[in-house]
PDB file of N, CA and C in Angstrom:
ATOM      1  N   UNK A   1      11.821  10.410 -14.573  1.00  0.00           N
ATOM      2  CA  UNK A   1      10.604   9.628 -14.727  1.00  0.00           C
ATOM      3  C   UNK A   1       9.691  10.214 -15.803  1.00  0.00           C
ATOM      4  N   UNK A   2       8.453   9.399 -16.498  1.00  0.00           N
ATOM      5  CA  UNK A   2       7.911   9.886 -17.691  1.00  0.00           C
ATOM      6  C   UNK A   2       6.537  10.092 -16.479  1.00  0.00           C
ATOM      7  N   UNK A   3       6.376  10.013 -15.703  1.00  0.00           N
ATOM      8  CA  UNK A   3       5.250  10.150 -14.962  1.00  0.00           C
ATOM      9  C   UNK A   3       5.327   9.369 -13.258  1.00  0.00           C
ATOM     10  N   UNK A   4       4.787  11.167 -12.378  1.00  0.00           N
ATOM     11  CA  UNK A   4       4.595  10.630 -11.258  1.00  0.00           C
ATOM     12  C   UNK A   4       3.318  11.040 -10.635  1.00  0.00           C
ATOM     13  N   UNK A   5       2.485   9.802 -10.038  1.00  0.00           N
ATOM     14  CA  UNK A   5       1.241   9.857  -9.896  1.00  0.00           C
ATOM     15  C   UNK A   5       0.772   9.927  -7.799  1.00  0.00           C
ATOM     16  N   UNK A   6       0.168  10.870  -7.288  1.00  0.00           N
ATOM     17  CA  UNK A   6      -0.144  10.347  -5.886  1.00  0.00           C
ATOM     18  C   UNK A   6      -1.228  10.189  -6.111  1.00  0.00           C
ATOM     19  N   UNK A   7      -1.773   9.058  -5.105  1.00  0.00           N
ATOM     20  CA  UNK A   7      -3.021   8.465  -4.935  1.00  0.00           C
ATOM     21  C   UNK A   7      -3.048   8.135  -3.727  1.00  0.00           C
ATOM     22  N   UNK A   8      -4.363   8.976  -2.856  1.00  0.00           N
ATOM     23  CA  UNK A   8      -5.033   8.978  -2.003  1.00  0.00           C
ATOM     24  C   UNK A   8      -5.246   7.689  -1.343  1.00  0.00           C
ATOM     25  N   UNK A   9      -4.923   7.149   0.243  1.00  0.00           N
ATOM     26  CA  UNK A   9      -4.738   5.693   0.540  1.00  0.00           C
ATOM     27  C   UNK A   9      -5.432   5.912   1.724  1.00  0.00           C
ATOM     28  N   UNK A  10      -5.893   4.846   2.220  1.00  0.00           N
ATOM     29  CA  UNK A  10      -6.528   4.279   3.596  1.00  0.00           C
ATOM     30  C   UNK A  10      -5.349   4.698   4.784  1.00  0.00           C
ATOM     31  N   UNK A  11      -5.432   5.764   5.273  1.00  0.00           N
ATOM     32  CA  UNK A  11      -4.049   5.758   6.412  1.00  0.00           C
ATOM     33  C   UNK A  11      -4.651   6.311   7.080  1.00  0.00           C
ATOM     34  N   UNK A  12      -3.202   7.225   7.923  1.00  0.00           N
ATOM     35  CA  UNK A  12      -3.564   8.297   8.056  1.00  0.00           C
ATOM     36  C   UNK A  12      -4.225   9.738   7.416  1.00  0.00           C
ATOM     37  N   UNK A  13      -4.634  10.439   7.966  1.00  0.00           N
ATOM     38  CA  UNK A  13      -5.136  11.949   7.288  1.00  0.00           C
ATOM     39  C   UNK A  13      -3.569  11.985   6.137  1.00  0.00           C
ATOM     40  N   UNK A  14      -4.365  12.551   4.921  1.00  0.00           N
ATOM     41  CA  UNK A  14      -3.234  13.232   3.758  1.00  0.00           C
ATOM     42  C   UNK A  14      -2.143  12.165   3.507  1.00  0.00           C
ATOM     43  N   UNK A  15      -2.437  10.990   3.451  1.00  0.00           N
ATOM     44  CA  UNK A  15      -1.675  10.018   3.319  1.00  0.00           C
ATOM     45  C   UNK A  15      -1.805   9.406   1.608  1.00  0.00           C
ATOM     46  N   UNK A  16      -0.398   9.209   1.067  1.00  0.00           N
ATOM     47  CA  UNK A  16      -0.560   9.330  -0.270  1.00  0.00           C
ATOM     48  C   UNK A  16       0.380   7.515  -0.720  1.00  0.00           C
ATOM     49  N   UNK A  17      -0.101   7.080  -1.646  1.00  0.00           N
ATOM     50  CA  UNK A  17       1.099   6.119  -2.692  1.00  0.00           C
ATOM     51  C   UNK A  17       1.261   6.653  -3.199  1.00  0.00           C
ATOM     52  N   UNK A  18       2.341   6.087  -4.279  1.00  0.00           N
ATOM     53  CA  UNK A  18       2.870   6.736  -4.990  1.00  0.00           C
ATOM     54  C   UNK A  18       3.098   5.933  -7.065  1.00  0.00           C
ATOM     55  N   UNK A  19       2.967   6.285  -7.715  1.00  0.00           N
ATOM     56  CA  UNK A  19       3.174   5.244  -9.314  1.00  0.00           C
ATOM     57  C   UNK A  19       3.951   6.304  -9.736  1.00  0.00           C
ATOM     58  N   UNK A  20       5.264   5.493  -9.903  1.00  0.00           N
ATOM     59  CA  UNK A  20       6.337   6.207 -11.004  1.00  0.00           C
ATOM     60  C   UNK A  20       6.780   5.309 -12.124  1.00  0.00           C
ATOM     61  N   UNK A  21       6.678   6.104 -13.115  1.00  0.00           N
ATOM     62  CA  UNK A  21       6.750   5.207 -14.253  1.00  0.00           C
ATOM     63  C   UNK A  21       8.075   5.535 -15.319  1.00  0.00           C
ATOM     64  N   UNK A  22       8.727   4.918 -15.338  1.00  0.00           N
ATOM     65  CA  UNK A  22      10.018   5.323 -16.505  1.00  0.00           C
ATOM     66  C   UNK A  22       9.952   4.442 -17.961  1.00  0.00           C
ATOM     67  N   UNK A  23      11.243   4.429 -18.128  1.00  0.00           N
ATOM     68  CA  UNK A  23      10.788   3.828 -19.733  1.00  0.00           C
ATOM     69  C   UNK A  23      11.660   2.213 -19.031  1.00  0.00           C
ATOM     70  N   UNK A  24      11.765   2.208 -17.954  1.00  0.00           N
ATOM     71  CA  UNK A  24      12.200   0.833 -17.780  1.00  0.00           C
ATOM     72  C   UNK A  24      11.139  -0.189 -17.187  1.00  0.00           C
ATOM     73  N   UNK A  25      10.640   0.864 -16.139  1.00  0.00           N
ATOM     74  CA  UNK A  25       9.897  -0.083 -14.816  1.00  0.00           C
ATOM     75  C   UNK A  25       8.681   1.094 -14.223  1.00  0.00           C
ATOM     76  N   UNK A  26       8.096   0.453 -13.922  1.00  0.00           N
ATOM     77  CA  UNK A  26       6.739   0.845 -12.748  1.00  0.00           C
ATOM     78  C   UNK A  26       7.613   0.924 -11.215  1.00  0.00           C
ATOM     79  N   UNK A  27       7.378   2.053 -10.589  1.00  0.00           N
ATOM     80  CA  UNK A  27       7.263   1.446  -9.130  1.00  0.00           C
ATOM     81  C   UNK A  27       5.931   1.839  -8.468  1.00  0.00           C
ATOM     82  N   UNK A  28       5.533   1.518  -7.697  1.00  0.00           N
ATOM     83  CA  UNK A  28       4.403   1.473  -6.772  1.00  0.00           C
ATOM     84  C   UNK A  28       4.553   1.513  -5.390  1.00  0.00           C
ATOM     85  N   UNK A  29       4.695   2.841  -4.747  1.00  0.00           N
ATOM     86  CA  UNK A  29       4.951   2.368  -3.111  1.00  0.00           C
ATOM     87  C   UNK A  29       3.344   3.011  -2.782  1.00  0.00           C
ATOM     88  N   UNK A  30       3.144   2.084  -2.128  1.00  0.00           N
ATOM     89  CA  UNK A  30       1.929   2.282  -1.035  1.00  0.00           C
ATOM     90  C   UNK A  30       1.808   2.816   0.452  1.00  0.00           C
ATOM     91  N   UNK A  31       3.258   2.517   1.158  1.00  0.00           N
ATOM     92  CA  UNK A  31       3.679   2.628   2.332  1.00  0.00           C
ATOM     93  C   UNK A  31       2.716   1.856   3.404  1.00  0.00           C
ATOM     94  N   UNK A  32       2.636   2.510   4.082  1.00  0.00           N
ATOM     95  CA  UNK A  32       1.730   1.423   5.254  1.00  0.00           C
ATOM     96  C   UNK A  32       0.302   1.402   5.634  1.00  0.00           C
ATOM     97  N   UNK A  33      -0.326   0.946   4.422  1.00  0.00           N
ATOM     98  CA  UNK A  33      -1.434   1.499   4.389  1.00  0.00           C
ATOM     99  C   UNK A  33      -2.599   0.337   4.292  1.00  0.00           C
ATOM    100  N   UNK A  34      -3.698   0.542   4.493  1.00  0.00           N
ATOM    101  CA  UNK A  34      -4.589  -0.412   3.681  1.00  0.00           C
ATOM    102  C   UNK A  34      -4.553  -0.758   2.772  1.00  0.00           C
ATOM    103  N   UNK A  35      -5.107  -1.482   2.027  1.00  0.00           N
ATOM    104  CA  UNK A  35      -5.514  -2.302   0.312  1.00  0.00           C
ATOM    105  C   UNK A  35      -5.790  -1.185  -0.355  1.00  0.00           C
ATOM    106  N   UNK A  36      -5.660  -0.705  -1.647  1.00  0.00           N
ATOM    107  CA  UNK A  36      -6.196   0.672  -1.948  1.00  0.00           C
ATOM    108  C   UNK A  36      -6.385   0.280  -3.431  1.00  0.00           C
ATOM    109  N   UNK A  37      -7.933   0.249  -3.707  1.00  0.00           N
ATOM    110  CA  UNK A  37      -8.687  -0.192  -5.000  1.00  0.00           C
ATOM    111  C   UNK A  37      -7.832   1.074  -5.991  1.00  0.00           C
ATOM    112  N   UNK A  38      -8.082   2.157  -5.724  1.00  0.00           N
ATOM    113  CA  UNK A  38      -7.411   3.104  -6.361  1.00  0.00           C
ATOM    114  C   UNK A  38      -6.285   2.875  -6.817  1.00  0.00           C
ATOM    115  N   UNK A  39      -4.847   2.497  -6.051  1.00  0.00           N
ATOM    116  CA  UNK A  39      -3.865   2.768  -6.140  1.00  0.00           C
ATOM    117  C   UNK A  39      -3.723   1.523  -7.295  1.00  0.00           C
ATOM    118  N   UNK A  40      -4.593   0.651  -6.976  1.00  0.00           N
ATOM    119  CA  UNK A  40      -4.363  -0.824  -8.030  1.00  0.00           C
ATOM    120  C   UNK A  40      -4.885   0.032  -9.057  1.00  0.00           C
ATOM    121  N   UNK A  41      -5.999   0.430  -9.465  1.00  0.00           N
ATOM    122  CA  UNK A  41      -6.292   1.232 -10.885  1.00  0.00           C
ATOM    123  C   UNK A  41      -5.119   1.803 -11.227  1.00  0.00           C
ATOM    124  N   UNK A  42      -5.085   2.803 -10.902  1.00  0.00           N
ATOM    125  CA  UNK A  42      -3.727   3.801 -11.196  1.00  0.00           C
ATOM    126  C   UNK A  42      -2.261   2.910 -11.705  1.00  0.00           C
ATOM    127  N   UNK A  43      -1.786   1.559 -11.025  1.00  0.00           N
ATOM    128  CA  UNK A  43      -0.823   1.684 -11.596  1.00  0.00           C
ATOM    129  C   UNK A  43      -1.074   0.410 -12.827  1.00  0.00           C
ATOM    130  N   UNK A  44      -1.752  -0.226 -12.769  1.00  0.00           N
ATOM    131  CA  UNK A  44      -2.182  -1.007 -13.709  1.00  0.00           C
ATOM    132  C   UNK A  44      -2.690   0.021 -15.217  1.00  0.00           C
ATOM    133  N   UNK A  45      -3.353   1.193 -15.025  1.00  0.00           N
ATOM    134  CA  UNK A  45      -3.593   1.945 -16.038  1.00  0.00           C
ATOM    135  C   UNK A  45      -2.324   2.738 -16.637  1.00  0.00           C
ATOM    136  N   UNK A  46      -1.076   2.830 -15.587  1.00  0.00           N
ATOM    137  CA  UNK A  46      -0.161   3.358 -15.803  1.00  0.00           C
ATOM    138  C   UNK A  46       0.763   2.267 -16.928  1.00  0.00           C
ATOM    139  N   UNK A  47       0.339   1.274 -16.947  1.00  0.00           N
ATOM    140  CA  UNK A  47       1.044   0.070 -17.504  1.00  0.00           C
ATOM    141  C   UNK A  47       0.679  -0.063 -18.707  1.00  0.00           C
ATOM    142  N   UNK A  48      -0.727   1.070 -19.008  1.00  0.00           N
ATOM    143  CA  UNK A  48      -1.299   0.401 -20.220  1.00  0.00           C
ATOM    144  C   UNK A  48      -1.037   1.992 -21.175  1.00  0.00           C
ATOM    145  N   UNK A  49      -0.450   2.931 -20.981  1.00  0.00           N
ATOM    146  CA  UNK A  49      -0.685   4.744 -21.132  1.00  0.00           C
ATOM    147  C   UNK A  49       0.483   4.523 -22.226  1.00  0.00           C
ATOM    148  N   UNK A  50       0.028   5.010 -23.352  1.00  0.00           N
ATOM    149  CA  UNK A  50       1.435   5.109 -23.783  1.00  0.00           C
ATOM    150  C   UNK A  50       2.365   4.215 -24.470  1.00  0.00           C
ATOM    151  N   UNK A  51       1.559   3.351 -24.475  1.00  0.00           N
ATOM    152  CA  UNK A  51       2.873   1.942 -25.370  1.00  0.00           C
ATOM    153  C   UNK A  51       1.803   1.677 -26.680  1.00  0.00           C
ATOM    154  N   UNK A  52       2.890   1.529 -27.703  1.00  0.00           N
ATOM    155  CA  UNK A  52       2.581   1.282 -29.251  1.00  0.00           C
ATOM    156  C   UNK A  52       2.203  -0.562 -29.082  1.00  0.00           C
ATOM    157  N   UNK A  53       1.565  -1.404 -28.253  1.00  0.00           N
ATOM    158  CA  UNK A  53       1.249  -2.205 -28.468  1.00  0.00           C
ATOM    159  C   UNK A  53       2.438  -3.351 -27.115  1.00  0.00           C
ATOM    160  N   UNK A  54       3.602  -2.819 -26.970  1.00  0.00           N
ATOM    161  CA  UNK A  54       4.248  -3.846 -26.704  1.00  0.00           C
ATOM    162  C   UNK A  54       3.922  -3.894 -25.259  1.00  0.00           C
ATOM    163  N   UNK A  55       4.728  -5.066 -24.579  1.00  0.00           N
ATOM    164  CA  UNK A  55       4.506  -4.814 -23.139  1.00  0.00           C
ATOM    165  C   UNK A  55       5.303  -4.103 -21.963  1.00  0.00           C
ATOM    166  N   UNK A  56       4.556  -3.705 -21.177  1.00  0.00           N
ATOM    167  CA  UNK A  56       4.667  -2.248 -20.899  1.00  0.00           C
ATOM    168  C   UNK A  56       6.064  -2.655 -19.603  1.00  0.00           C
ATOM    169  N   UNK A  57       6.551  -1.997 -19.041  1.00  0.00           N
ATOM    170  CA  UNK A  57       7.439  -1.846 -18.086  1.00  0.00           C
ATOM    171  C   UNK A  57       7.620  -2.995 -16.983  1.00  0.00           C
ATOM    172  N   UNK A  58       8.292  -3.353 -16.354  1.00  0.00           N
ATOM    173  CA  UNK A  58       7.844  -4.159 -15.435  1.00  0.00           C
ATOM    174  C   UNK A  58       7.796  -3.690 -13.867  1.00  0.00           C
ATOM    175  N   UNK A  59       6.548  -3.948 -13.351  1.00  0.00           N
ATOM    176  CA  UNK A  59       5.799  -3.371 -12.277  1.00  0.00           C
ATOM    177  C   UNK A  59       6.439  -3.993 -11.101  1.00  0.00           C
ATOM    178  N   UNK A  60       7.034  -3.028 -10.027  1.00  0.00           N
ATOM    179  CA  UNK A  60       7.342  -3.170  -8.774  1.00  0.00           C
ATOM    180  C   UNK A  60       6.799  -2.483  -7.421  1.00  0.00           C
ATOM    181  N   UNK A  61       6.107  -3.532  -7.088  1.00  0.00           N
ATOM    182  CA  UNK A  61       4.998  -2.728  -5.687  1.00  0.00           C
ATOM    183  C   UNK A  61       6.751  -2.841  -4.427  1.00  0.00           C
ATOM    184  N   UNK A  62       6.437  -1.553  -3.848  1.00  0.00           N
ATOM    185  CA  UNK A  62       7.068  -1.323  -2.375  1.00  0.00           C
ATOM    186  C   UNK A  62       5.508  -1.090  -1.806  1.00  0.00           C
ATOM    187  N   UNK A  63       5.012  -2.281  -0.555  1.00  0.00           N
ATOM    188  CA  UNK A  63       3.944  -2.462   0.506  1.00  0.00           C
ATOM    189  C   UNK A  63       4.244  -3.028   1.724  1.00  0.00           C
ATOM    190  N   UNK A  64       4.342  -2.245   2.127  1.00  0.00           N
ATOM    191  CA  UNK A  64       4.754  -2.481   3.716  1.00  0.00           C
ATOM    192  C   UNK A  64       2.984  -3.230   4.614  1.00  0.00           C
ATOM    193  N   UNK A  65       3.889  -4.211   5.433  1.00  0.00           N
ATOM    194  CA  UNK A  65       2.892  -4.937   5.435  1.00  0.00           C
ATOM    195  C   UNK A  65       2.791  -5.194   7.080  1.00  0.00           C
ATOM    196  N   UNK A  66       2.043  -4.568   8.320  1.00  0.00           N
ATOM    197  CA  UNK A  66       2.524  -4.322   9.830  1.00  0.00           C
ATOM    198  C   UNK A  66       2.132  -5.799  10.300  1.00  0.00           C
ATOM    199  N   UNK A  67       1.110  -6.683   9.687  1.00  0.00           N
ATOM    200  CA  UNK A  67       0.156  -7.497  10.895  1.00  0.00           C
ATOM    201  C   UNK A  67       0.656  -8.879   9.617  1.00  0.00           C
ATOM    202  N   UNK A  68       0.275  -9.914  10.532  1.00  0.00           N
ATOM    203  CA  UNK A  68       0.151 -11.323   9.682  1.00  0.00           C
ATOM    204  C   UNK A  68      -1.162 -11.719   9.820  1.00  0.00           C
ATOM    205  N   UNK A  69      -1.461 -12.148   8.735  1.00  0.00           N
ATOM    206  CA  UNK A  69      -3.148 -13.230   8.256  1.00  0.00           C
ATOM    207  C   UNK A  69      -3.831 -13.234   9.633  1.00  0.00           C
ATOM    208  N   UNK A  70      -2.936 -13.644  10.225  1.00  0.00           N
ATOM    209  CA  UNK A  70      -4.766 -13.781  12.044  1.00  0.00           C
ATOM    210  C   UNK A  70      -4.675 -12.912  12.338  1.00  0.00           C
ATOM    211  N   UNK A  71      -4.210 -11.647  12.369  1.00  0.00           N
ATOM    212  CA  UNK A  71      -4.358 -10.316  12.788  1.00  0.00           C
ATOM    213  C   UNK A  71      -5.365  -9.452  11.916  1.00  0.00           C
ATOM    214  N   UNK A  72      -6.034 -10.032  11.101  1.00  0.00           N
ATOM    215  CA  UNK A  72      -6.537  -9.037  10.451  1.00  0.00           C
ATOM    216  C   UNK A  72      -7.237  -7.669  11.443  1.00  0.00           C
ATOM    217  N   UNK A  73      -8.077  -8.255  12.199  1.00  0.00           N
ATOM    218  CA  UNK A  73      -9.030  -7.026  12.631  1.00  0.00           C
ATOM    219  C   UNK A  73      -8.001  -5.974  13.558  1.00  0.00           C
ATOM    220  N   UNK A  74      -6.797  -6.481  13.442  1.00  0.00           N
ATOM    221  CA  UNK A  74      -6.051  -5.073  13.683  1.00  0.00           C
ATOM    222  C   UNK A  74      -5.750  -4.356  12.896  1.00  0.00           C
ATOM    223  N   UNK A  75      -5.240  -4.979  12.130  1.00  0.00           N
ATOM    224  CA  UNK A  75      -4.699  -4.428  10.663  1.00  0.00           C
ATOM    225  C   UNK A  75      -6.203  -3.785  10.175  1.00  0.00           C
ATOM    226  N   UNK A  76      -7.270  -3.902  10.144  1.00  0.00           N
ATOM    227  CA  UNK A  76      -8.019  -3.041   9.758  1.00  0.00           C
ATOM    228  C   UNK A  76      -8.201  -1.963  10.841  1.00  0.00           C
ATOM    229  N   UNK A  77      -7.998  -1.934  12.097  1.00  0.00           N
ATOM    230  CA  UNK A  77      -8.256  -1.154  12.963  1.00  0.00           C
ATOM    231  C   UNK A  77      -7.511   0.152  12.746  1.00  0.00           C
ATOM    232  N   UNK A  78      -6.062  -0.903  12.505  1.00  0.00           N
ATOM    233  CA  UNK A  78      -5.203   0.562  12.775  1.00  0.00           C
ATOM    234  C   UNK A  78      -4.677   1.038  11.185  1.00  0.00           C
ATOM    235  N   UNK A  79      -5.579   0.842  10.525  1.00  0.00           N
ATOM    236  CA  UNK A  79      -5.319   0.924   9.026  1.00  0.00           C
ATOM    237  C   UNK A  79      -4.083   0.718   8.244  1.00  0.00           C
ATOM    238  N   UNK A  80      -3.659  -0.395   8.009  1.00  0.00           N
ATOM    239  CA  UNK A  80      -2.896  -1.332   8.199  1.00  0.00           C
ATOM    240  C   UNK A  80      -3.156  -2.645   6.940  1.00  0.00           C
ATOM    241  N   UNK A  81      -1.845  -3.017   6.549  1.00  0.00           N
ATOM    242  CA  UNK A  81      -2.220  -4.176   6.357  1.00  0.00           C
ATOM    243  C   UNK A  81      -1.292  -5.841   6.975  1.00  0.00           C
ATOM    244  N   UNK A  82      -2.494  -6.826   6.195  1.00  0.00           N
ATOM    245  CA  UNK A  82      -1.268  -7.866   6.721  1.00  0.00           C
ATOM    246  C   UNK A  82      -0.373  -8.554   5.389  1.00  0.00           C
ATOM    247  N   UNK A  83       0.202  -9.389   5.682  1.00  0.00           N
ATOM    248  CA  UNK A  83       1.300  -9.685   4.529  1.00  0.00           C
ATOM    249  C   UNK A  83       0.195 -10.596   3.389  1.00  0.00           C
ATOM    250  N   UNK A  84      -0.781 -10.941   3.618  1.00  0.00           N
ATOM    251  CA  UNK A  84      -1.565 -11.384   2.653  1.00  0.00           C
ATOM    252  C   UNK A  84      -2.093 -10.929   2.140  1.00  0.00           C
ATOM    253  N   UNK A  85      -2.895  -9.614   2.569  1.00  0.00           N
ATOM    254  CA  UNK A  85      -3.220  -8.408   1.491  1.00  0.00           C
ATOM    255  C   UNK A  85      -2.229  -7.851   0.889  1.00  0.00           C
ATOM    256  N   UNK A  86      -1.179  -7.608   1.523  1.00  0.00           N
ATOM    257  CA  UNK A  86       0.055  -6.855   0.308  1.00  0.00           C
ATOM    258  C   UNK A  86       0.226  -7.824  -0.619  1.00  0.00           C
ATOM    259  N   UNK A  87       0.277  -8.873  -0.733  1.00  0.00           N
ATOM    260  CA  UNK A  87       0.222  -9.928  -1.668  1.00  0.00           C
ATOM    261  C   UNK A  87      -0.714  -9.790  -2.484  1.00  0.00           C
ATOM    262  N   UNK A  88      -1.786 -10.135  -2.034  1.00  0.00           N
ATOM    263  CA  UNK A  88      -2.583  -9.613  -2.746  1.00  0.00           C
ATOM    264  C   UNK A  88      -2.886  -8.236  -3.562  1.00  0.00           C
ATOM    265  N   UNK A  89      -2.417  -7.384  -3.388  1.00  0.00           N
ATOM    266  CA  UNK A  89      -2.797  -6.310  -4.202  1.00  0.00           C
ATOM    267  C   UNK A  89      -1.278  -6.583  -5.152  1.00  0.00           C
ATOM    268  N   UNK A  90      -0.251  -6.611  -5.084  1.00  0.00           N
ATOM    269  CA  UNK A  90       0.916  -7.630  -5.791  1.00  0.00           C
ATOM    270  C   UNK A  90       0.048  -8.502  -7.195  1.00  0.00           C
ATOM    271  N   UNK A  91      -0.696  -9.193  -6.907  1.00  0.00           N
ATOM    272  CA  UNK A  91      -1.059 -10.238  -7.715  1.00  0.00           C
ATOM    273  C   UNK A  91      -2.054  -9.213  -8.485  1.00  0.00           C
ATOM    274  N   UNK A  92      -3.033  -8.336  -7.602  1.00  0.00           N
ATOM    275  CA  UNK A  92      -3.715  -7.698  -8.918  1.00  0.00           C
ATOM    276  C   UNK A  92      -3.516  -6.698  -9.740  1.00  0.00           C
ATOM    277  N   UNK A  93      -2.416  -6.632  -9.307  1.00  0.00           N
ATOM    278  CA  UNK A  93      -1.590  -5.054 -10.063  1.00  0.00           C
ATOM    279  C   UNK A  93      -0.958  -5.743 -11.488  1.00  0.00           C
ATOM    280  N   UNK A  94      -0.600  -7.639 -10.998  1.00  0.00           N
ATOM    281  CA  UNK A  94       0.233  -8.373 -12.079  1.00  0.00           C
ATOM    282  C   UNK A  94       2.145  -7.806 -11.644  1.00  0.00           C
ATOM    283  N   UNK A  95       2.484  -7.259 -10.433  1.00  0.00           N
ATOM    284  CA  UNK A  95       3.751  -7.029 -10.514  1.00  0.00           C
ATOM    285  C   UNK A  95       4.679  -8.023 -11.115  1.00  0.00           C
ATOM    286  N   UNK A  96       5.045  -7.608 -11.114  1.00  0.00           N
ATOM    287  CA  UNK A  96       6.709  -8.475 -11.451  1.00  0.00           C
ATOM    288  C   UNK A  96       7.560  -8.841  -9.968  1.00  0.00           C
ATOM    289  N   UNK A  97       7.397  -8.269  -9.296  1.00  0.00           N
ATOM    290  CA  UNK A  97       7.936  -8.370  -7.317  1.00  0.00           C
ATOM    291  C   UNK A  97       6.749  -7.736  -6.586  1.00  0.00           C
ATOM    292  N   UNK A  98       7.690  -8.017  -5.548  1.00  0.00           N
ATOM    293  CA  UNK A  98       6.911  -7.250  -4.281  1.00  0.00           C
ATOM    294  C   UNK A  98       7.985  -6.900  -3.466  1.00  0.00           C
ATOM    295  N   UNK A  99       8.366  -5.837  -2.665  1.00  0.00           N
ATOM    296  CA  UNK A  99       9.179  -5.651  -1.561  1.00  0.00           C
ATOM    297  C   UNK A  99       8.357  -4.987   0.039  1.00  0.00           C
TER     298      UNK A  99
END
């Protein structure tokens, strides 16, 4: 990899994502965590580090996702998300997938 980044997430205590970046692809695992404004900076900035103009790698979030849409106030309880926020952070990162 040309770069591997941890970033601090909504979890548990010492709970980390992760942005690895090669000369092919982005990955992004978040694991099971909350929405994490951070982790969207980080790999979106990771997309932009480093390229002579062209476009940059193509971005793959791994976000594990415990609760569905009417569950939210669990999914915030137990710090957590549901499959519509992992989507969502998907869409603002601009991935290319989601798994």
């Amino acid at each position: 990899p040309e770069s591997i980044r941890s970033v601090p997430v909504v979890h548990c205590p010492d709970a980390f994502g992760l942005v690895v970046r090669t000369d092919t692809a982005r990955i992004v695992y978040s694991g099971d965590c909350r929405p994490s404004e951070e982790l969207i900076r980080v790999a979106v900035e990771e997309g932009a580090l480093g390229y002579d103009g062209s476009d940059p790698p193509p971005l793959w979030l791994v976000h594990e996702a415990t609760f569905n849409p009417d569950e939210q106030a669990n999914a915030e309880a137990m710090r957590h998300s549901t499959t519509e926020e992992a989507l969502g952070v998907a869409e603002r990162m601009a991935a290319s997938g989601v798994l």
